[in-house]
C-alpha atoms as a PDB file:
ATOM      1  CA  UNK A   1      71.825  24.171 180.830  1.00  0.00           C
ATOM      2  CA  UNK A   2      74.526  22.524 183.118  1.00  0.00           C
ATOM      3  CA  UNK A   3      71.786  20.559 184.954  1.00  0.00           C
ATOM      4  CA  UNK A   4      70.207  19.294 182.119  1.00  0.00           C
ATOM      5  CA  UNK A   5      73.792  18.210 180.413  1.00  0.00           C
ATOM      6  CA  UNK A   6      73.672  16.343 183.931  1.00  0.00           C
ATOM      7  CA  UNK A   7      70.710  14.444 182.984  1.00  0.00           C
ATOM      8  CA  UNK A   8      71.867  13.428 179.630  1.00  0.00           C
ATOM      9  CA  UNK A   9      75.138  12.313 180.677  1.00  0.00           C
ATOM     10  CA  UNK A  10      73.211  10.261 183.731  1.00  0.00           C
ATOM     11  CA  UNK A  11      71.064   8.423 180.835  1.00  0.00           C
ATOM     12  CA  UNK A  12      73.937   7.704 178.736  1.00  0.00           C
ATOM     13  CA  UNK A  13      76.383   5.994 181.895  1.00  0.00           C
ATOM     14  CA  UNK A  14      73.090   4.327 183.283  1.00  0.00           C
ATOM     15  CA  UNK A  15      73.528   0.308 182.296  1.00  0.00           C
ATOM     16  CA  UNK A  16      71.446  -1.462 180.268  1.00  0.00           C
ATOM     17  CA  UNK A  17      71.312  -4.805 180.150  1.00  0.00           C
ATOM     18  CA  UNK A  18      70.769  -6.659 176.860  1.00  0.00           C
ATOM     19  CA  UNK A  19      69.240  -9.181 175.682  1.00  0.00           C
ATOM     20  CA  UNK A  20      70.715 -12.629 174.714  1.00  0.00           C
ATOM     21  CA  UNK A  21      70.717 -12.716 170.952  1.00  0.00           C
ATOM     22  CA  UNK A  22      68.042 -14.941 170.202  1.00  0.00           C
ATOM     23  CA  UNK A  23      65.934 -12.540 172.139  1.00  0.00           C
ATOM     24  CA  UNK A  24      66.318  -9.249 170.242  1.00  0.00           C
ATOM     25  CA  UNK A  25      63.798  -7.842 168.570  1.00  0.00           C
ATOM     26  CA  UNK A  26      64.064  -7.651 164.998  1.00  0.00           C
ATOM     27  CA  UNK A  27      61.525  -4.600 164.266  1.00  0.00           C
ATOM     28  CA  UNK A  28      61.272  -1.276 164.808  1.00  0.00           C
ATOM     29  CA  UNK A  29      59.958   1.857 163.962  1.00  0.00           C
ATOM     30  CA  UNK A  30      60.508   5.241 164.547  1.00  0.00           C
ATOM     31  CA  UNK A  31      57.706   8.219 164.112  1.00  0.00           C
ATOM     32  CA  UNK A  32      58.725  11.704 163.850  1.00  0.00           C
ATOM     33  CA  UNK A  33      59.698  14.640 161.032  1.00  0.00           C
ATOM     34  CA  UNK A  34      62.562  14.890 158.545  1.00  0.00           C
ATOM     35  CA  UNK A  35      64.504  18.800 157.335  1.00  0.00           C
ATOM     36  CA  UNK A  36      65.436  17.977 153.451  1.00  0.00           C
ATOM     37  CA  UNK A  37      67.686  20.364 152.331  1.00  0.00           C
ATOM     38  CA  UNK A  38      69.698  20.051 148.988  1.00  0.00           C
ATOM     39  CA  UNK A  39      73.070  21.081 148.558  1.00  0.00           C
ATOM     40  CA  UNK A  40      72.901  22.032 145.162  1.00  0.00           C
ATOM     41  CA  UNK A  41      74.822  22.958 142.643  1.00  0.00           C
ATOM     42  CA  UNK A  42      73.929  24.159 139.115  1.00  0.00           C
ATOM     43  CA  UNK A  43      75.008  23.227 135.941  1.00  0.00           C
ATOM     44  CA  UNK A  44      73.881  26.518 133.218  1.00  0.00           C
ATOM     45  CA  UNK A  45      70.933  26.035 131.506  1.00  0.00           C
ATOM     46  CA  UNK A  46      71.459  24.613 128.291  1.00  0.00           C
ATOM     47  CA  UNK A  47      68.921  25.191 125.154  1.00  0.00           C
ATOM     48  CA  UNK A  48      68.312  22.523 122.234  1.00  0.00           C
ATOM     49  CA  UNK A  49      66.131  22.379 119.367  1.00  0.00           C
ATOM     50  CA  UNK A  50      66.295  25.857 118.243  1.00  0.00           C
ATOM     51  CA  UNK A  51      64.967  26.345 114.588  1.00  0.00           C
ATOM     52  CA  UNK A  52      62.922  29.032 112.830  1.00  0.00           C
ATOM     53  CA  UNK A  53      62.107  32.361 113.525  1.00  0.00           C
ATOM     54  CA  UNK A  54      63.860  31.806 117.368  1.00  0.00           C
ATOM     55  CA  UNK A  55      67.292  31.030 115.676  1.00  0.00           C
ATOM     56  CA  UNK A  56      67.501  34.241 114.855  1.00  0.00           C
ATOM     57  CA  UNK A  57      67.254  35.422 118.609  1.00  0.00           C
ATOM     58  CA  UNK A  58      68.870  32.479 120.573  1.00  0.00           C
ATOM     59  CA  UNK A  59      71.397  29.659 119.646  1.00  0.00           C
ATOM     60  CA  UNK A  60      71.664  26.085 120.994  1.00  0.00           C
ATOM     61  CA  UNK A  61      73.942  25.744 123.795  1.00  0.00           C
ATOM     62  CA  UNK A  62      74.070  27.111 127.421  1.00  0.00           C
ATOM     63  CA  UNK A  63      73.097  29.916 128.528  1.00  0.00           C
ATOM     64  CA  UNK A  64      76.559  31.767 130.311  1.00  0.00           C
ATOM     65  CA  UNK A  65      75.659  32.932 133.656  1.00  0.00           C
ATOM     66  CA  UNK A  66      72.557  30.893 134.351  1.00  0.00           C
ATOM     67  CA  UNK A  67      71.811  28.352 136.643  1.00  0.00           C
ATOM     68  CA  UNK A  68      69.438  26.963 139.571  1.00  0.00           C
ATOM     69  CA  UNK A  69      68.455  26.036 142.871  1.00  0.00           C
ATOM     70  CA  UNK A  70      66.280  24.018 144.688  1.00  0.00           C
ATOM     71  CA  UNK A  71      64.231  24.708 147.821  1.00  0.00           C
ATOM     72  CA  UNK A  72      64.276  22.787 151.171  1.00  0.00           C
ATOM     73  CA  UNK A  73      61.025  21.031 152.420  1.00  0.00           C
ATOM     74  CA  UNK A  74      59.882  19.352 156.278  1.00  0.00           C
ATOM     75  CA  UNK A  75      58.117  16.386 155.910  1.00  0.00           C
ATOM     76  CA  UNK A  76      56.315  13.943 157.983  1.00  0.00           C
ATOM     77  CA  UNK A  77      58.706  10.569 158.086  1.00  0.00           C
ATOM     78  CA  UNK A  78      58.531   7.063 159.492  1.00  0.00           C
ATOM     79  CA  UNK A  79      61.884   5.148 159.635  1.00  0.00           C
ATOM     80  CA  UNK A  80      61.091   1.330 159.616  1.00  0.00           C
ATOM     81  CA  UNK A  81      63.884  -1.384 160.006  1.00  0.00           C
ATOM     82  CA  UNK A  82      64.661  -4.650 160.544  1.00  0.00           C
ATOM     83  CA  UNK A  83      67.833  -5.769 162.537  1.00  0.00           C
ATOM     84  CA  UNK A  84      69.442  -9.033 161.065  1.00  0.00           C
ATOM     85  CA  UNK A  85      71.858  -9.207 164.195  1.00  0.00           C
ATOM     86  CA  UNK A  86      72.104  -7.470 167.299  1.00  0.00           C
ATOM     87  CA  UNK A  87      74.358  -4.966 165.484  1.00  0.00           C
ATOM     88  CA  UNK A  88      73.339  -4.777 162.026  1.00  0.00           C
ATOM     89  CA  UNK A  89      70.003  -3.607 160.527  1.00  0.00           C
ATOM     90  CA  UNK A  90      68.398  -2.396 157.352  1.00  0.00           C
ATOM     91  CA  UNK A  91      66.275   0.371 156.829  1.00  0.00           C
ATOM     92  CA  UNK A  92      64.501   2.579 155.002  1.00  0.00           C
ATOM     93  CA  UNK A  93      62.381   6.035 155.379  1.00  0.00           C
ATOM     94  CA  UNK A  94      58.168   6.433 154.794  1.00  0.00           C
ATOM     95  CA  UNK A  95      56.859   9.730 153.623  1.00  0.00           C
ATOM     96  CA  UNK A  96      54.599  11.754 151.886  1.00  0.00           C
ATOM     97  CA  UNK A  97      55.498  13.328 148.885  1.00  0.00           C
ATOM     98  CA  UNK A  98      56.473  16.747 148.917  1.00  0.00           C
ATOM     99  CA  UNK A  99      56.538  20.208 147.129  1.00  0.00           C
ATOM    100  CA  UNK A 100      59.904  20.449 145.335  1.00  0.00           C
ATOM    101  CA  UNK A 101      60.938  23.989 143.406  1.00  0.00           C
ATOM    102  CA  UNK A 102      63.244  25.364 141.373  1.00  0.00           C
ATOM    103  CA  UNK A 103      64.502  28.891 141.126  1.00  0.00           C
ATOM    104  CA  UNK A 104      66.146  30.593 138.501  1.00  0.00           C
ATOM    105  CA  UNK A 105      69.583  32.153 139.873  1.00  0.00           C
ATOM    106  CA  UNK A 106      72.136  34.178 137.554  1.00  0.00           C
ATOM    107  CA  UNK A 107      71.972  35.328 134.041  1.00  0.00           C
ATOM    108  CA  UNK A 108      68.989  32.732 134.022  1.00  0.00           C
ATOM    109  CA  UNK A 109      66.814  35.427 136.630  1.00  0.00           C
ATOM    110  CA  UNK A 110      68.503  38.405 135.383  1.00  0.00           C
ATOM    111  CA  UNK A 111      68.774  38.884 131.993  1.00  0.00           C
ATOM    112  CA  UNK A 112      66.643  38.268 129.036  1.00  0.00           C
ATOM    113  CA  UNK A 113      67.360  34.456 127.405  1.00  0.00           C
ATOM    114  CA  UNK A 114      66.974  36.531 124.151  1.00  0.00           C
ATOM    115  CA  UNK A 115      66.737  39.513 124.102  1.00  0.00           C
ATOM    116  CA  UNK A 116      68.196  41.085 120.630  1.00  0.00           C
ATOM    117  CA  UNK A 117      67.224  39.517 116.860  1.00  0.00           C
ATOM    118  CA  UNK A 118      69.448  39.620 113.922  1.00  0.00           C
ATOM    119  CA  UNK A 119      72.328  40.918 116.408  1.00  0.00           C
ATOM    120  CA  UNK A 120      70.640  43.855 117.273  1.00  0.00           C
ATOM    121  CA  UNK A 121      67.132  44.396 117.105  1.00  0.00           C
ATOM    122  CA  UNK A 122      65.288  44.371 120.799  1.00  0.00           C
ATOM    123  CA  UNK A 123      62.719  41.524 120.953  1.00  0.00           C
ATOM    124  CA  UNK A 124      60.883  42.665 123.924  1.00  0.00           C
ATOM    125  CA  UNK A 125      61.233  39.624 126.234  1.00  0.00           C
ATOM    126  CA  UNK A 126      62.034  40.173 129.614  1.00  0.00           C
ATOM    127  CA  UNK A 127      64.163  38.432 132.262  1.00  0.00           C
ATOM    128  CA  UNK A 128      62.733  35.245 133.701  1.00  0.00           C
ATOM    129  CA  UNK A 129      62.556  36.372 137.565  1.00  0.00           C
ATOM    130  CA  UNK A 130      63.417  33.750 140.215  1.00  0.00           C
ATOM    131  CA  UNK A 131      60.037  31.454 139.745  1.00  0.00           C
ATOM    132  CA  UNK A 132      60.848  28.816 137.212  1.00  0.00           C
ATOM    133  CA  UNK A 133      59.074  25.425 137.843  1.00  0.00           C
ATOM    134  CA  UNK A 134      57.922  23.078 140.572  1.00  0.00           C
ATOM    135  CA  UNK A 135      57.188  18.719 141.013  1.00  0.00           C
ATOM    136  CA  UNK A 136      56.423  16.841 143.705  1.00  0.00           C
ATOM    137  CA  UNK A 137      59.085  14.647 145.007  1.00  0.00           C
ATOM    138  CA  UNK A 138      58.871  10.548 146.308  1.00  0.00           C
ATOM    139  CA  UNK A 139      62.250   9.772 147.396  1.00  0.00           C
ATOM    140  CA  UNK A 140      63.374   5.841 147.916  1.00  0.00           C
ATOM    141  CA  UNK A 141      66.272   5.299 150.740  1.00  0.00           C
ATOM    142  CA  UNK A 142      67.724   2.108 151.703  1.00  0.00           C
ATOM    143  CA  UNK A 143      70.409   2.147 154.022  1.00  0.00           C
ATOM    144  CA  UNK A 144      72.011  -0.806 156.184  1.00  0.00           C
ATOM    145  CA  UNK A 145      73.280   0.585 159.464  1.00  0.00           C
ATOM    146  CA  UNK A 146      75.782  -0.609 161.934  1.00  0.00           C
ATOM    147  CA  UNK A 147      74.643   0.051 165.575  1.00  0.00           C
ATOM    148  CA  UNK A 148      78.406   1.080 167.799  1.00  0.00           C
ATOM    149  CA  UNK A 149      77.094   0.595 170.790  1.00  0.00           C
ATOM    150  CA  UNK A 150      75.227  -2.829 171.900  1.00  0.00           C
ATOM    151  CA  UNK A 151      74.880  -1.610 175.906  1.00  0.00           C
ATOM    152  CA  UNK A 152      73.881   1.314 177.354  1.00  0.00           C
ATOM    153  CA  UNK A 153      71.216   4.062 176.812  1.00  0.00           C
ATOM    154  CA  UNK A 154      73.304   5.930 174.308  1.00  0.00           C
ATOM    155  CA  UNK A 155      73.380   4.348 171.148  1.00  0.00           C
ATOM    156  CA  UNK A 156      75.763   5.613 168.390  1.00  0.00           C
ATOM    157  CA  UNK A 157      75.406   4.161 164.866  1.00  0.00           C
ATOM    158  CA  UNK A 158      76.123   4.772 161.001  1.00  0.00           C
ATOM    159  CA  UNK A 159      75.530   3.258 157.428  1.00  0.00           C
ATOM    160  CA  UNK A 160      75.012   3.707 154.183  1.00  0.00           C
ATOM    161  CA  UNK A 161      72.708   2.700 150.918  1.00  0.00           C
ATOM    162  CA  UNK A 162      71.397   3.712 148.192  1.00  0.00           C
ATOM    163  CA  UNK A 163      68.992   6.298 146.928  1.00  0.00           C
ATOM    164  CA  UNK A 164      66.089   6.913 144.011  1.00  0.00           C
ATOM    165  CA  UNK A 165      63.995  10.250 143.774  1.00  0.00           C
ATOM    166  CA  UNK A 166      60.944   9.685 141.382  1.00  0.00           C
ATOM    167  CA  UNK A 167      59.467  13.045 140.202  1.00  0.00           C
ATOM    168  CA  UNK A 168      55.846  13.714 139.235  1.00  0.00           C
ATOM    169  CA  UNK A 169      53.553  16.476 138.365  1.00  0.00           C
ATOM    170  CA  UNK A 170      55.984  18.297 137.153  1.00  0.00           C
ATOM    171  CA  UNK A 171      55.051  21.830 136.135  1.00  0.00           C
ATOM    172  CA  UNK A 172      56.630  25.220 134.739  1.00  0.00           C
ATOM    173  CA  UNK A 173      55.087  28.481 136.566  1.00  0.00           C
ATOM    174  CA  UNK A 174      57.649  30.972 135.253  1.00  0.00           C
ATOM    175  CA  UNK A 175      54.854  34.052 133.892  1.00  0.00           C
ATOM    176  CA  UNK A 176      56.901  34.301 130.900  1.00  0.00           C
ATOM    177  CA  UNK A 177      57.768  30.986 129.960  1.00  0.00           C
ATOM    178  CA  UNK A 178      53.825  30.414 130.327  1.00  0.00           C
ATOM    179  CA  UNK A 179      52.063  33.484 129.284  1.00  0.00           C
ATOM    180  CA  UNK A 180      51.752  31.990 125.231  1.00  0.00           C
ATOM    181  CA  UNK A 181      51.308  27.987 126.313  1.00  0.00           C
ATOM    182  CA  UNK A 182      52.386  25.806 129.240  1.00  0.00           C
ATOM    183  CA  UNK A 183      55.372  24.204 128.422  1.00  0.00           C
ATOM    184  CA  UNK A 184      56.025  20.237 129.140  1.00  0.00           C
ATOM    185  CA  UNK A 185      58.373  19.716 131.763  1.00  0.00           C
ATOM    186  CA  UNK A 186      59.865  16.174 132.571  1.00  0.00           C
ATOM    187  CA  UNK A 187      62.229  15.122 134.780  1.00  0.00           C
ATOM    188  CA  UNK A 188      64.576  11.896 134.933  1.00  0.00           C
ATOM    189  CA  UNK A 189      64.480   9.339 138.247  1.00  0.00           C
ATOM    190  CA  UNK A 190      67.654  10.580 140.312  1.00  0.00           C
ATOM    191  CA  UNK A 191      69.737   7.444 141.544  1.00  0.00           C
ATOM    192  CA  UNK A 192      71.918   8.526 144.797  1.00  0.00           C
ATOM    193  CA  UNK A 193      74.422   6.903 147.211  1.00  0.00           C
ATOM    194  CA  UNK A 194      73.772   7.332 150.984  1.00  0.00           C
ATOM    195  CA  UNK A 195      75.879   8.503 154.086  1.00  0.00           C
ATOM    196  CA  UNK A 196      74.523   7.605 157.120  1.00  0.00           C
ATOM    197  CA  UNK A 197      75.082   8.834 161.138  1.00  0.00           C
ATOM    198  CA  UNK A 198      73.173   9.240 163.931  1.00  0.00           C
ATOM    199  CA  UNK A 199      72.281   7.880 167.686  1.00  0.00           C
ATOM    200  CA  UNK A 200      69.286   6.567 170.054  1.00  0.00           C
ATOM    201  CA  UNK A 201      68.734   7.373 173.317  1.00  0.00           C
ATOM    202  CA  UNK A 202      66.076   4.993 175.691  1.00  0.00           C
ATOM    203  CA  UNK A 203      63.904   6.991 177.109  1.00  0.00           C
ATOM    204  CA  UNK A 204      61.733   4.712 178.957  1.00  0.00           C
ATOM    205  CA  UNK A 205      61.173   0.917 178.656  1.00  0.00           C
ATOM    206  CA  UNK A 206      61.895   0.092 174.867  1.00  0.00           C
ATOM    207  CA  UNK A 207      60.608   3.402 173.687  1.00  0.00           C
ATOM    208  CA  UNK A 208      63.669   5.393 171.810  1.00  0.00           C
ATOM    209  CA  UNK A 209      64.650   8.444 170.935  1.00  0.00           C
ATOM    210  CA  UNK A 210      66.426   8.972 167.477  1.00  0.00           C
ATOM    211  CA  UNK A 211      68.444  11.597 165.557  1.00  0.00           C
ATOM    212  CA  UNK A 212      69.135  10.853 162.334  1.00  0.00           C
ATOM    213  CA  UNK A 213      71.398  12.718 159.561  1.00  0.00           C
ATOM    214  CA  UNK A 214      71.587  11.404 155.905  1.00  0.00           C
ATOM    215  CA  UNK A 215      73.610  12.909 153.026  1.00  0.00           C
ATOM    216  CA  UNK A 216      72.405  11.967 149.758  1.00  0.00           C
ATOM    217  CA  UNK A 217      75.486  12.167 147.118  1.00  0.00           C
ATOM    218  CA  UNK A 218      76.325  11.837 143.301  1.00  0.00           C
ATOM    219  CA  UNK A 219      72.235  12.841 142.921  1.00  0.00           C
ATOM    220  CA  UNK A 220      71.862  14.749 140.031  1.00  0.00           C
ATOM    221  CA  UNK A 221      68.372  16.574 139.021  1.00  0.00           C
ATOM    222  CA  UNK A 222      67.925  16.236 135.016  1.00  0.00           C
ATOM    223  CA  UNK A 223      65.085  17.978 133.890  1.00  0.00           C
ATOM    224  CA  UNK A 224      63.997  18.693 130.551  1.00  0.00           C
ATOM    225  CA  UNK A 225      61.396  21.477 129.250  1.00  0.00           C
ATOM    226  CA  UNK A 226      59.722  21.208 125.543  1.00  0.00           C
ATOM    227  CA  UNK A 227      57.772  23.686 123.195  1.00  0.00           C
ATOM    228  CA  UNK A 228      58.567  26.754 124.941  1.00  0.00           C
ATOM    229  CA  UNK A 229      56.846  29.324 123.527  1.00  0.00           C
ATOM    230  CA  UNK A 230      57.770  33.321 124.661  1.00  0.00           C
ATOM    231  CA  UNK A 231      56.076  37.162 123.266  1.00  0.00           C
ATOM    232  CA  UNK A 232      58.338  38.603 121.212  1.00  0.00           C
ATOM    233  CA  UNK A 233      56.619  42.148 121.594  1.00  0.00           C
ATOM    234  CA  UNK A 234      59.121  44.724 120.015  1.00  0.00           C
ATOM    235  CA  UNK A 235      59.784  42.560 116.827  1.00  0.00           C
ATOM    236  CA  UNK A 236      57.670  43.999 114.063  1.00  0.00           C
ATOM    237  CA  UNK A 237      57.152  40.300 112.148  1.00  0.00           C
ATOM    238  CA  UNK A 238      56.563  37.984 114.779  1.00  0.00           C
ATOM    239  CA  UNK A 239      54.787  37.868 117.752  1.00  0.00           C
ATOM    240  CA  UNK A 240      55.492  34.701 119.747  1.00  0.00           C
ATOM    241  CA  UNK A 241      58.623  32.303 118.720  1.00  0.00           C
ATOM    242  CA  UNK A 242      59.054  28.667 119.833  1.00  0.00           C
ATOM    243  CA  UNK A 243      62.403  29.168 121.780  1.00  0.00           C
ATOM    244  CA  UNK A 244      62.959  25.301 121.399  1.00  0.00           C
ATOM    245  CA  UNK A 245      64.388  22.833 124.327  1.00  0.00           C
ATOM    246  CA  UNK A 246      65.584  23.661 127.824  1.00  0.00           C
ATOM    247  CA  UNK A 247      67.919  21.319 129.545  1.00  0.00           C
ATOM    248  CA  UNK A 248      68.275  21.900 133.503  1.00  0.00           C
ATOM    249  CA  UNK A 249      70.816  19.528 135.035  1.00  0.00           C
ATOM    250  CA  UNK A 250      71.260  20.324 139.157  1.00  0.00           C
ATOM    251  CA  UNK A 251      73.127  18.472 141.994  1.00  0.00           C
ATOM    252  CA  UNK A 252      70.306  17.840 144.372  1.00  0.00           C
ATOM    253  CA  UNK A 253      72.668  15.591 146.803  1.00  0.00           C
ATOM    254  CA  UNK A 254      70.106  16.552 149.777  1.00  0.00           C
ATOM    255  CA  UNK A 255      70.977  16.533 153.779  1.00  0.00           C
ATOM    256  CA  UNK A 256      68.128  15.437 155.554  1.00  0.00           C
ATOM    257  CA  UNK A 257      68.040  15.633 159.667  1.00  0.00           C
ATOM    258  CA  UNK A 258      65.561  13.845 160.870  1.00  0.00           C
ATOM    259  CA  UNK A 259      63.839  13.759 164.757  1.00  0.00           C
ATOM    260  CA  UNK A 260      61.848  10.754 166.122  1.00  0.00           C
ATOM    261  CA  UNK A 261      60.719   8.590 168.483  1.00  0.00           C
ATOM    262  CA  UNK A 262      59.664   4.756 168.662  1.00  0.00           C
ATOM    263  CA  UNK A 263      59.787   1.096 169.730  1.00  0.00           C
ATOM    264  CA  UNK A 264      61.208  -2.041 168.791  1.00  0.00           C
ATOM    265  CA  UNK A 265      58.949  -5.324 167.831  1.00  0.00           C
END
């Protein structure tokens, strides 16, 4: 461990020399893999709509207890960016689409979202469990970042930008929630504003090593899920009821770390 703290510390005192300015290159990219993980935080699920025979089983408003989370994902990621002075660049992060879910957490896993009629008649559904729907994410980040350091194989920089996560596909696979019909599940494009840090090391020649840490704030997950439809099993009258409108609203605000390695153009 010491000897290889050698090494690094070696790399980083080593001088570089620059170039003059009209000589730097403007491109680069950077090849490698990004952790997203969300720091959420749930708001309680919050049901609209509700008319008929469900009204006599549920009421609009949230649902005390509940709430949600949403999973981490590694992705594939290119960083591409342009420099518009020897310091100062702009940039922005290529990547496939990924898997994104959502898990029921309190009351919402628990507990039965109705489970008594007429104030107390048992209706026979059960508690949701911790599946409750999945979409696959395209995130958009622009950042501009300020590069520290001009000299030297240790590079130290930070910024900041802006975010948008587009969601597609989006699908409920809660067994309950699905066993009468598939509900319709939508969610809103996420608008976010981003924290940037990170450094480069040279390596060799003009090939770089980067690591990269983004925090993604103020991003807030709205998503909205019609026509849900549940067995009512134990009430003698009816056997499915239309519970109505679900309303999920999460703080995504995701960390992503991201490893690479690249050139400059």
């Amino acid at each position: 461990m010491k000897t290889v703290l050698v090494l690094v510390g070696l790399l980083a005192a080593t001088p570089v020399h620059a170039e003059p300015n009209d000589r730097f290159r403007r491109f680069y990219v950077r090849v490698g893999g990004a952790v997203i993980t969300p720091l959420e935080m749930s708001r309680e699920l919050e049901l609209a709509d509700v008319d008929g025979a469900a009204s006599l089983a549920v009421e609009n408003g949230p649902i005390r207890g509940s709430g949600a989370k949403v999973s981490s994902a590694t992705v594939p990621a290119i960083t591409v960016g342009y420099r518009l002075s020897p310091r100062l660049g702009i940039e922005t992060i290529l990547g496939l689409p990924f898997t994104m879910t959502f898990e029921a957490t309190g009351t919402l896993a628990t507990e039965s979202i109705a489970p008594m009629a007429l104030g107390g008649i048992p209706t026979g559904v059960p508690a949701l469990g911790s599946k409750l729907g999945e979409t696959k994410a395209a995130p958009i980040v622009l950042s501009a970042v300020d590069q520290l350091r001009e000299r030297g194989r240790f590079r130290p920089y930070a910024g900041g930008g802006a975010a948008l996560m587009f969601a597609y596909d989006e699908k409920v696979t809660n067994p309950v929630l699905t066993e009468v019909s598939q509900p319709e599940m939508s969610i809103a494009p996420a608008p976010g504003l981003v924290l940037q840090g990170g450094a480069e090391l040279a390596v060799w020649n003009r090939v770089y090593a980067r690591l990269d840490v983004k925090f993604i704030a103020f991003m807030m997950a709205r998503a909205r899920v019609e026509h849900v439809q549940v067995r009512t099993p134990e009430l003698p009258v009816f056997d499915t009821v239309e519970v109505g409108t679900a309303k999920m609203n999460a703080w995504v605000n995701p960390l992503i770390i991201q490893l690479g390695v690249g050139t400059d153009f």
